[in-house]
N, C-alpha and C. Protein backbone atom coordinates (compact mmCIF):
# COMPACT_ATOMS: atom_id res chain seq x y z
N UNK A 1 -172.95 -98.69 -143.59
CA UNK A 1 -172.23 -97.66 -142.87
C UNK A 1 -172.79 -96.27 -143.19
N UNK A 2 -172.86 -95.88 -144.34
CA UNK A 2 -173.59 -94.96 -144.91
C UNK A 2 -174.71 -94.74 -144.25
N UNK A 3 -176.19 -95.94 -144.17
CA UNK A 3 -177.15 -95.09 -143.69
C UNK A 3 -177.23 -95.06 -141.94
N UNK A 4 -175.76 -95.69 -141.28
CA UNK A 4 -175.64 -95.23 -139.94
C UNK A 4 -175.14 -93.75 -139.93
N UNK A 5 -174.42 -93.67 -140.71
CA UNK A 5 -174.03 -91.87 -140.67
C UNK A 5 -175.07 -90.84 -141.08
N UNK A 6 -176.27 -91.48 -142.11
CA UNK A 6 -176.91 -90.64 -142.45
C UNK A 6 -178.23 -90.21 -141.06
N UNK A 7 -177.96 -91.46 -139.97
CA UNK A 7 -178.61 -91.64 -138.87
C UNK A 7 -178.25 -90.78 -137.91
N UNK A 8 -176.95 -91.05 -137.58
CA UNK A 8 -176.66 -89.68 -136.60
C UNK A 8 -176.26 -88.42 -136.95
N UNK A 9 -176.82 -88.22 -138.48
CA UNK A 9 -176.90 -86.88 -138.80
C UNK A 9 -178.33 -86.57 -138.51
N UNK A 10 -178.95 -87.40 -139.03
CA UNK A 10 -180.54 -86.94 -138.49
C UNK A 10 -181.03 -86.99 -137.00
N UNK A 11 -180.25 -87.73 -136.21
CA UNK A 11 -180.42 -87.48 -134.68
C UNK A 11 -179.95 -85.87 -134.08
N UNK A 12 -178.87 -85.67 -134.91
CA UNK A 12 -178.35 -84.30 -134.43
C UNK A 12 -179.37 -83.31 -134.66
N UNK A 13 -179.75 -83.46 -136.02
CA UNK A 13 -180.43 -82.19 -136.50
C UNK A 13 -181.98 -82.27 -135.77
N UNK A 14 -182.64 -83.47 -135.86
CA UNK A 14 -183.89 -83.64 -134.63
C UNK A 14 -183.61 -83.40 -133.53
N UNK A 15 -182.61 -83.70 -133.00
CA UNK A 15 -182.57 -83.08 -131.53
C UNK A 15 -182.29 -81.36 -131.15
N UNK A 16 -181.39 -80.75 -132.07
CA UNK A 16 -180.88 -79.55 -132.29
C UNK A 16 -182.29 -78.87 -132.39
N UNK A 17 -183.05 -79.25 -133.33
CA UNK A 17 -184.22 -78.46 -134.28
C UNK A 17 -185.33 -78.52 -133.11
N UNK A 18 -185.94 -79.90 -132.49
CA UNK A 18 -187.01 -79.74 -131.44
C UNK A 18 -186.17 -78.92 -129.91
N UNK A 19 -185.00 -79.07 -129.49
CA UNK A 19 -184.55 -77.90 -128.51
C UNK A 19 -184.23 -76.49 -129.21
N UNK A 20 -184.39 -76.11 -130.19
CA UNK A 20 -184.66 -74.78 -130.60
C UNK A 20 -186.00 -74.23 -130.23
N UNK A 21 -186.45 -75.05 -130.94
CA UNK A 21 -188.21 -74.63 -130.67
C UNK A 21 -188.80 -74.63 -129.59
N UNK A 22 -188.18 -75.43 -128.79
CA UNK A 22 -188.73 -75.59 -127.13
C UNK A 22 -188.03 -74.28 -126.78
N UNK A 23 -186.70 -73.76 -127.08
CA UNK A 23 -186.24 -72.93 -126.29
C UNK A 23 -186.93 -71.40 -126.86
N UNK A 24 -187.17 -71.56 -127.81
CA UNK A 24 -187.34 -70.26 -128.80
C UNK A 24 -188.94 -69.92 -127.64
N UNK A 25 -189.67 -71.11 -127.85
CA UNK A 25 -190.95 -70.82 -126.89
C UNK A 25 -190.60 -70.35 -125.64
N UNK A 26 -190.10 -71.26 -124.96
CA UNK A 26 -189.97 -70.59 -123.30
C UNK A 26 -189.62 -69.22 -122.99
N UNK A 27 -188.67 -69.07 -124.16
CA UNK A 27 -188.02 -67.83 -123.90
C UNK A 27 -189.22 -66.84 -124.41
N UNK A 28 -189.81 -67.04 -125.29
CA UNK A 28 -191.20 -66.12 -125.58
C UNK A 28 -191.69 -65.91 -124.35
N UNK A 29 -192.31 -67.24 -123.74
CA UNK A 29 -193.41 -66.95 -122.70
C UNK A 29 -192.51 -66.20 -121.37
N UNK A 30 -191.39 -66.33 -121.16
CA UNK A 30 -190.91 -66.09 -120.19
C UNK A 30 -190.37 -64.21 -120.68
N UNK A 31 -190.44 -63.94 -122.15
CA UNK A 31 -190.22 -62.39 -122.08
C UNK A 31 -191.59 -61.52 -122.09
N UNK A 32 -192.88 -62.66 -122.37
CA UNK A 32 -194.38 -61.98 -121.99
C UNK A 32 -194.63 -61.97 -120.36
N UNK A 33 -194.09 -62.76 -119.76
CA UNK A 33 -194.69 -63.33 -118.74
C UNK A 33 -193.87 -62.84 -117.51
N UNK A 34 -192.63 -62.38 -117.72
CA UNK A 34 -191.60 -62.55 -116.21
C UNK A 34 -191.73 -61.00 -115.63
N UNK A 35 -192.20 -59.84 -116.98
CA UNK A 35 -192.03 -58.70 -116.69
C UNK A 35 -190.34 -58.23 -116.10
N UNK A 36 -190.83 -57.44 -114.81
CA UNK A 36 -189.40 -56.30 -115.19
C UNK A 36 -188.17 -57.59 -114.13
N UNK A 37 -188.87 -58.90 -113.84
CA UNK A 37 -188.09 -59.46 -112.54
C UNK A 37 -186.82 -60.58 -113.42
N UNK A 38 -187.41 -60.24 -115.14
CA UNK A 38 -186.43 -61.66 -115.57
C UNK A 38 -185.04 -60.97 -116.05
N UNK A 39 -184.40 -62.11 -116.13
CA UNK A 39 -182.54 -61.56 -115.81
C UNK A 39 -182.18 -62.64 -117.56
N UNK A 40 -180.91 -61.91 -117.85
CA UNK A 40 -180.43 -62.57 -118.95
C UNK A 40 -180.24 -64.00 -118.50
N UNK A 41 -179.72 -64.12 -116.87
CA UNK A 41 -179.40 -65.35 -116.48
C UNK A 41 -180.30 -66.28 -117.02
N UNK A 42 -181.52 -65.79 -116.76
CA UNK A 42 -182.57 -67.04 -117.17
C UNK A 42 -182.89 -67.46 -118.58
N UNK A 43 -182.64 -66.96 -119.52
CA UNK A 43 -182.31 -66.74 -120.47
C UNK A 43 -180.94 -68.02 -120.93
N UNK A 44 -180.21 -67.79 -120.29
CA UNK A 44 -179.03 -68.66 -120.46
C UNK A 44 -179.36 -70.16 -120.02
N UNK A 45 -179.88 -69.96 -119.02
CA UNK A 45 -180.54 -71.28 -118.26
C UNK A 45 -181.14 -72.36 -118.73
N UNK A 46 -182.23 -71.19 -119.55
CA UNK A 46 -182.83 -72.35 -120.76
C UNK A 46 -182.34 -72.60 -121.73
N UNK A 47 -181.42 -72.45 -121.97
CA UNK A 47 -180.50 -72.69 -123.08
C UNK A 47 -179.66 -73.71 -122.77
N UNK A 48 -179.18 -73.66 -121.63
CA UNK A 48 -177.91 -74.63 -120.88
C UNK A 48 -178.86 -76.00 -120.91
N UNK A 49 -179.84 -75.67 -119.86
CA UNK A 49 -180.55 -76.88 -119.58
C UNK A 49 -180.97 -77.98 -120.91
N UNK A 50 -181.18 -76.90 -121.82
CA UNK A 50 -182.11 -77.40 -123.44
C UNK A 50 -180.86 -78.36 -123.74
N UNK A 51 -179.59 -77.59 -123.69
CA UNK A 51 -178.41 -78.47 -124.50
C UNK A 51 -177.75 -79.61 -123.96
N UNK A 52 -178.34 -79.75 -122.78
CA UNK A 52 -177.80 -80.60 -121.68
C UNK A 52 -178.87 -81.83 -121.92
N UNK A 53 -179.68 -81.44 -122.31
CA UNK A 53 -181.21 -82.72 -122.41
C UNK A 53 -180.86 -83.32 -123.73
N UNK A 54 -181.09 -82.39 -125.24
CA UNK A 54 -180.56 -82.59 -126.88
C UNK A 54 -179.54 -83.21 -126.56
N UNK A 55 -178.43 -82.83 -126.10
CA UNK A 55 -177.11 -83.78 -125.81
C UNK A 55 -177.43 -85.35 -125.46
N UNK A 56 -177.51 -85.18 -124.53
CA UNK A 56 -177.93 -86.64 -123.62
C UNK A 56 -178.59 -87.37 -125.06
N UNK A 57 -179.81 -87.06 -125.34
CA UNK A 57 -180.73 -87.74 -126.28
C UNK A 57 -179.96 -88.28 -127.52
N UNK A 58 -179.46 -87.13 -127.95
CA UNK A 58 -178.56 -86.83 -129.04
C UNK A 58 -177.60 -88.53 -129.08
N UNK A 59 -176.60 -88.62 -128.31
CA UNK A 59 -176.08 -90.03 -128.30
C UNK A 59 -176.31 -91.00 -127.42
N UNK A 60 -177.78 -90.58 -126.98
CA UNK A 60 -178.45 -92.01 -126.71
C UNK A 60 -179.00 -92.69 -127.91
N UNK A 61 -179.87 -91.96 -128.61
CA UNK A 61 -180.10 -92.19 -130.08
C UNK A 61 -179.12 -92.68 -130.92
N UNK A 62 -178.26 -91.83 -130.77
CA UNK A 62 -177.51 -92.39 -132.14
C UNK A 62 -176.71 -93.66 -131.08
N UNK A 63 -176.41 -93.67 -130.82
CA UNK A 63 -175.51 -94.90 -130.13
C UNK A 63 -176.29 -96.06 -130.04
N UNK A 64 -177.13 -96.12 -130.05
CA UNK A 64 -178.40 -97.62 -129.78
C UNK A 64 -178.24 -97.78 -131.37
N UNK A 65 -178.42 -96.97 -132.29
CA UNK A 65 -178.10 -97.57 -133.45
C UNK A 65 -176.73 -97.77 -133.45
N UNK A 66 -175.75 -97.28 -133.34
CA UNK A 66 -174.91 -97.56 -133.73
C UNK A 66 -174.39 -98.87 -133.53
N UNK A 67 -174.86 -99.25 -132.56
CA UNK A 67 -174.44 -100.27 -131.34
C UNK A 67 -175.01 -101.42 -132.87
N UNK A 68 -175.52 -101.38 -133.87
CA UNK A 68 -176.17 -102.34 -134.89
C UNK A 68 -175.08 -102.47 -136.04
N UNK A 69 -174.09 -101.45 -135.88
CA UNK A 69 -173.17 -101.35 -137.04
C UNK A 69 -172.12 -102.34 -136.43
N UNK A 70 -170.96 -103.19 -137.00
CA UNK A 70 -169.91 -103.47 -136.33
C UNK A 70 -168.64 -102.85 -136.52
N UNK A 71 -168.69 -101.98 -137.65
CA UNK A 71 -167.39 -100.94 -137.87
C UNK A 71 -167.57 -99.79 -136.58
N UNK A 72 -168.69 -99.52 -136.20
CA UNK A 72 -168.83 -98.10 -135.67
C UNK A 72 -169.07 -98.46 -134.52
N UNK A 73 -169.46 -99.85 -133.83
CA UNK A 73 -169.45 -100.12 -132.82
C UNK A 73 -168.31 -100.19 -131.60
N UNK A 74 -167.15 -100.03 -132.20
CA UNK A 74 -166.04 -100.16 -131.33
C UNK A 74 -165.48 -98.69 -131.42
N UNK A 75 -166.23 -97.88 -132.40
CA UNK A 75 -166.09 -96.74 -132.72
C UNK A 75 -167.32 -95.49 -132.47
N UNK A 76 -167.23 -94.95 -131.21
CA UNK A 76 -168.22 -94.30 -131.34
C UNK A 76 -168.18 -93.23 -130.70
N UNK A 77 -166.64 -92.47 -130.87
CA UNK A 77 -166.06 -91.12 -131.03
C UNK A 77 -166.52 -90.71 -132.60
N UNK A 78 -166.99 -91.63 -133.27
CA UNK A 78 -167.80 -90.81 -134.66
C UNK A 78 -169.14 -90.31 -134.42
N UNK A 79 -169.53 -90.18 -132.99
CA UNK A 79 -170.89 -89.81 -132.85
C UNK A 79 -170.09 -88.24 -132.54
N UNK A 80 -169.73 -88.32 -131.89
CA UNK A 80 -169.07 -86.92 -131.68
C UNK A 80 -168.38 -86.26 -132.78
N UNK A 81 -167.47 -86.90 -133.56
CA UNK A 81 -167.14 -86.20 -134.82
C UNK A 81 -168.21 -85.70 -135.51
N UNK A 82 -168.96 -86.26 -135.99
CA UNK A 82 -169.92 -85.75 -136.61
C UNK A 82 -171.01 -84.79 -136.10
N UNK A 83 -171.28 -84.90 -134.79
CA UNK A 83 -171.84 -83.41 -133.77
C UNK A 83 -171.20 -82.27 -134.06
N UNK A 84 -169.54 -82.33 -133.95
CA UNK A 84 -168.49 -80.90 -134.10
C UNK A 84 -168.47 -80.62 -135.24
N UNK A 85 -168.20 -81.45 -136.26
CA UNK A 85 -168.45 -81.31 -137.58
C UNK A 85 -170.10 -80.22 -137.94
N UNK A 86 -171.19 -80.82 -137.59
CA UNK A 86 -172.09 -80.13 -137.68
C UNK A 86 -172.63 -79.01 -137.44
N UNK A 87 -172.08 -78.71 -135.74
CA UNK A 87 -171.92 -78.14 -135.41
C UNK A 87 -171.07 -76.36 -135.66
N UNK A 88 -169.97 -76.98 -136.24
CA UNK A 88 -168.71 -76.04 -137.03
C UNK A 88 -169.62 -75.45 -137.90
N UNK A 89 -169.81 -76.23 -138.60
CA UNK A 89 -171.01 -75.56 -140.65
C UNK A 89 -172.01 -75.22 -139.75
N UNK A 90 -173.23 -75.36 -138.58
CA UNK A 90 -174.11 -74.60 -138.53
C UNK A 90 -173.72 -72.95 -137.85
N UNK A 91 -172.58 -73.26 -136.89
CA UNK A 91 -172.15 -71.82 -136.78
C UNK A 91 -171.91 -70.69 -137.80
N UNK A 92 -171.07 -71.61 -138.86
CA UNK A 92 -170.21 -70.94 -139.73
C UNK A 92 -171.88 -70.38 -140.77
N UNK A 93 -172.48 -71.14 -140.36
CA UNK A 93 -173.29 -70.57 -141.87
C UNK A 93 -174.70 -69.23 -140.90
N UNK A 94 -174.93 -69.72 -139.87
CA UNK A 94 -175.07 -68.59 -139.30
C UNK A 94 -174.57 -66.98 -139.34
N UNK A 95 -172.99 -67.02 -138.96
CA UNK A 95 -172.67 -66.26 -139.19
C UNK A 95 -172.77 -65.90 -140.89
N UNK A 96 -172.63 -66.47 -141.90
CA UNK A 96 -172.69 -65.81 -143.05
C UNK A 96 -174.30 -65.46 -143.37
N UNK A 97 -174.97 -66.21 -142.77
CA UNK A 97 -176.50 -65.31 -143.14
C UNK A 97 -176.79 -64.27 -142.40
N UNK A 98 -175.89 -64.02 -141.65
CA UNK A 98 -175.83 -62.55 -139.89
C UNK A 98 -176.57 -63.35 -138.97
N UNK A 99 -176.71 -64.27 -139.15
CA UNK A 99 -177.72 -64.39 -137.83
C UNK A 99 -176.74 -64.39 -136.49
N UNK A 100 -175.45 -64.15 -136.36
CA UNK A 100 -174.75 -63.60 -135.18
C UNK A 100 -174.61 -62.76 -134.75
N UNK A 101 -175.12 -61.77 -135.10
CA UNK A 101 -174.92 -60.42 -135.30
C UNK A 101 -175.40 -59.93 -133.22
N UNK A 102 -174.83 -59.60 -132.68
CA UNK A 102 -175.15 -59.27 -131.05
C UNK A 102 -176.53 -58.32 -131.26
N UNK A 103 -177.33 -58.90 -130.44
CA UNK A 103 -178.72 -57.89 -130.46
C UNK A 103 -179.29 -58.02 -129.03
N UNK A 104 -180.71 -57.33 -128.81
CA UNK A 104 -181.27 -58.15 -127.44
C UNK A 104 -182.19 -59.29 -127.58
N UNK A 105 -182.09 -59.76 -128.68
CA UNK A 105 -182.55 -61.09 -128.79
C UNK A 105 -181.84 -62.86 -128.01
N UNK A 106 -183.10 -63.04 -127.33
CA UNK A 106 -182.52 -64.11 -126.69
C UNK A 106 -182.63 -65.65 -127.32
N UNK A 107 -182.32 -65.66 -128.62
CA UNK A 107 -182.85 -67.08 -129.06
C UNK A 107 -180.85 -67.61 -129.71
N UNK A 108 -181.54 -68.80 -130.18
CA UNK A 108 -180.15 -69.58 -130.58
C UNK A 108 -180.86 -69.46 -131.70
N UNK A 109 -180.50 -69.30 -133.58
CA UNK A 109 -179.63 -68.52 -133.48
C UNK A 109 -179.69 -67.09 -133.01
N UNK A 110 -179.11 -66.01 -132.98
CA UNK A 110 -179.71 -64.74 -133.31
C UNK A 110 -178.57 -64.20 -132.08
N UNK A 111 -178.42 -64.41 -131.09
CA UNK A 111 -177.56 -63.59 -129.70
C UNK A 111 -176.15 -64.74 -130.02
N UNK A 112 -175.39 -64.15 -130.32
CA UNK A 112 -173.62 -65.39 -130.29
C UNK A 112 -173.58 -66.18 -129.16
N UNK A 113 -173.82 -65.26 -127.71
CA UNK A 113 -172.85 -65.60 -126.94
C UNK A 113 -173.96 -66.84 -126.24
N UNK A 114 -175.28 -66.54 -126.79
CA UNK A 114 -176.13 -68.05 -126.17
C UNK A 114 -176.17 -68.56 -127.44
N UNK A 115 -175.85 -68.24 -128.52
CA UNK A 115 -175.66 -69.99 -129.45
C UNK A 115 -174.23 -70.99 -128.69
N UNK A 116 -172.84 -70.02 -128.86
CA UNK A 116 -172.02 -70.98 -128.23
C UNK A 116 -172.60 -71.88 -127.01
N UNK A 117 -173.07 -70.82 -126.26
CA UNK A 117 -173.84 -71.62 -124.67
C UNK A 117 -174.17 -73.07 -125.18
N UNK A 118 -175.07 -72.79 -126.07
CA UNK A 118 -176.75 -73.91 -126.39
C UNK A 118 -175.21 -75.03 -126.95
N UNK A 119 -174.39 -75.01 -128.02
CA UNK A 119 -173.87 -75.84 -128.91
C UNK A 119 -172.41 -76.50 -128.34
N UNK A 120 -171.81 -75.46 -127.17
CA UNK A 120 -170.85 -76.33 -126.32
C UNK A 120 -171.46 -76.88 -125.27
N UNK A 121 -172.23 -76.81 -125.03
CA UNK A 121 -172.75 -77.51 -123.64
C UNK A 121 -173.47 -78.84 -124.22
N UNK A 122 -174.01 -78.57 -125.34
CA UNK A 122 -174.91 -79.70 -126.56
C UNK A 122 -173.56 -80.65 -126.56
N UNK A 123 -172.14 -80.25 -126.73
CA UNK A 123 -171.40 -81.49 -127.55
C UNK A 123 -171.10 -82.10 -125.59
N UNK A 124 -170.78 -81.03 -124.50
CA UNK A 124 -170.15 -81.51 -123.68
C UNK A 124 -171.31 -82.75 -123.09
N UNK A 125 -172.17 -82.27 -123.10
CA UNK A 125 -173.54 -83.27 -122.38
C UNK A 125 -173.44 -84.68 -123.46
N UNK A 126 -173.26 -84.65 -124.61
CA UNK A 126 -173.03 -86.07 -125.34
C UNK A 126 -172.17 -86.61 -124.68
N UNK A 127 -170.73 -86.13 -124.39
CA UNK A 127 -169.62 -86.34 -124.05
C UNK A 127 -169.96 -87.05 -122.85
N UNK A 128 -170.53 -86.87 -121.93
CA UNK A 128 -170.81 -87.18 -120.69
C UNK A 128 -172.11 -87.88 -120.95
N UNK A 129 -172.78 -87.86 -121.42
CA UNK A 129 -173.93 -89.31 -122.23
C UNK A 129 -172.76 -90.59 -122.30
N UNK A 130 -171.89 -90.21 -123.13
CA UNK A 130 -170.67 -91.75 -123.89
C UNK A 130 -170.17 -91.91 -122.22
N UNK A 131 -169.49 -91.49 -121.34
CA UNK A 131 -168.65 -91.71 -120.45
C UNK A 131 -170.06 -92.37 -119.48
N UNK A 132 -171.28 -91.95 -119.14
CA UNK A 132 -171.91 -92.37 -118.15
C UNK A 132 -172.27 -94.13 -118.79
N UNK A 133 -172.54 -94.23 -120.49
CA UNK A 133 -172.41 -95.49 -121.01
C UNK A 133 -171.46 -96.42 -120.66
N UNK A 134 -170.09 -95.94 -120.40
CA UNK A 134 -168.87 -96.77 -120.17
C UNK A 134 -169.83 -97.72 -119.11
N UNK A 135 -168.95 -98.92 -119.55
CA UNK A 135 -169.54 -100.48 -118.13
C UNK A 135 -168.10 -99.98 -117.33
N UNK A 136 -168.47 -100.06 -115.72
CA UNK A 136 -168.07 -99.61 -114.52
C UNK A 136 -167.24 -100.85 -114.43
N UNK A 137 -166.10 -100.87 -114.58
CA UNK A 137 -165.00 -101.92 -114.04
C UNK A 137 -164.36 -101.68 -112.46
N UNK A 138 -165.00 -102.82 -111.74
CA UNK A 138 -164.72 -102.60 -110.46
C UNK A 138 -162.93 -103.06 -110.62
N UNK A 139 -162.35 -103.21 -111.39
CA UNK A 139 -161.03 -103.93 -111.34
C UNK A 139 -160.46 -102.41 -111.15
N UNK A 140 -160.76 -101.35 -112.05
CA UNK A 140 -160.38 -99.64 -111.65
C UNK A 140 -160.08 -99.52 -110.17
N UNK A 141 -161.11 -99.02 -109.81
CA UNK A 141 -161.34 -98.87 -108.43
C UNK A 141 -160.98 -99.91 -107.14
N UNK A 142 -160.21 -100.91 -107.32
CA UNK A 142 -159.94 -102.16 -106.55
C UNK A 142 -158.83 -101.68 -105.72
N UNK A 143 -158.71 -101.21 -104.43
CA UNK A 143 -157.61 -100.71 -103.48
C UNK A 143 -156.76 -101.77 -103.23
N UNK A 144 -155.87 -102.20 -103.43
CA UNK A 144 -154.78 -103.16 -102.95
C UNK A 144 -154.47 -103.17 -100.99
């Protein structure tokens, strides 16, 4: 059980850590490159999109393992506990090193209002990873 938890801690933080860096880049090339035509929007965009992909991955990964455990297999609202959980301490410790601090910097960490972006949209896109997993019971949907 242990080294399944120690698993989808390391899925979080690999997925978190390579969509930083992807985003940290784009957003480089796109503040050399867009000149006077780029908008904060876009900015946000790649951020949304980044957390929407890490998400997805995020408990596709961990869930294929998990799917090997049999405690965690019928249980796998602990993929998500442990995202918010992580999630919570990387905010929280952000803010105590300043890296929240409002600037015109467009990266996660460093601007607040696109870390929340990047890290609620990161847990909601898992969320919707687990629900698109659900098996489709046509007995639901059966009109009388």
């Amino acid at each position: 059980m242990a080294k399944t938890i120690l698993f989808i801690i390391g899925c979080y933080l690999a997925t978190v850590i390579v969509a930083d860096i992807a985003g940290v880049l784009i957003n480089t090339l796109f503040d050399l490159f867009a000149g006077r035509s780029k908008s904060k929007l876009l900015y946000y965009t790649v951020w949304f999109v980044l957390a929407i992909f890490a998400g997805m991955l995020y408990f596709s990964f961990a869930n294929d393992y998990v799917k090997t455990n049999q405690t965690l297999q019928k249980n796998s609202w602990v993929i998500f506990f442990i995202a918010i959980v992580l999630t919570t301490v990387a905010i929280l410790i952000f803010y105590a090193i300043r890296q929240m601090e409002e600037s015109g910097m467009y990266y996660v960490p460093g601007n607040p209002y696109m870390t929340y972006t990047f890290f609620i949209t990161y847990i909601l896109a898992s969320i919707f990873a687990w629900y698109l997993d659900q098996p489709f019971s046509a007995n639901k949907t059966k009109i009388n």
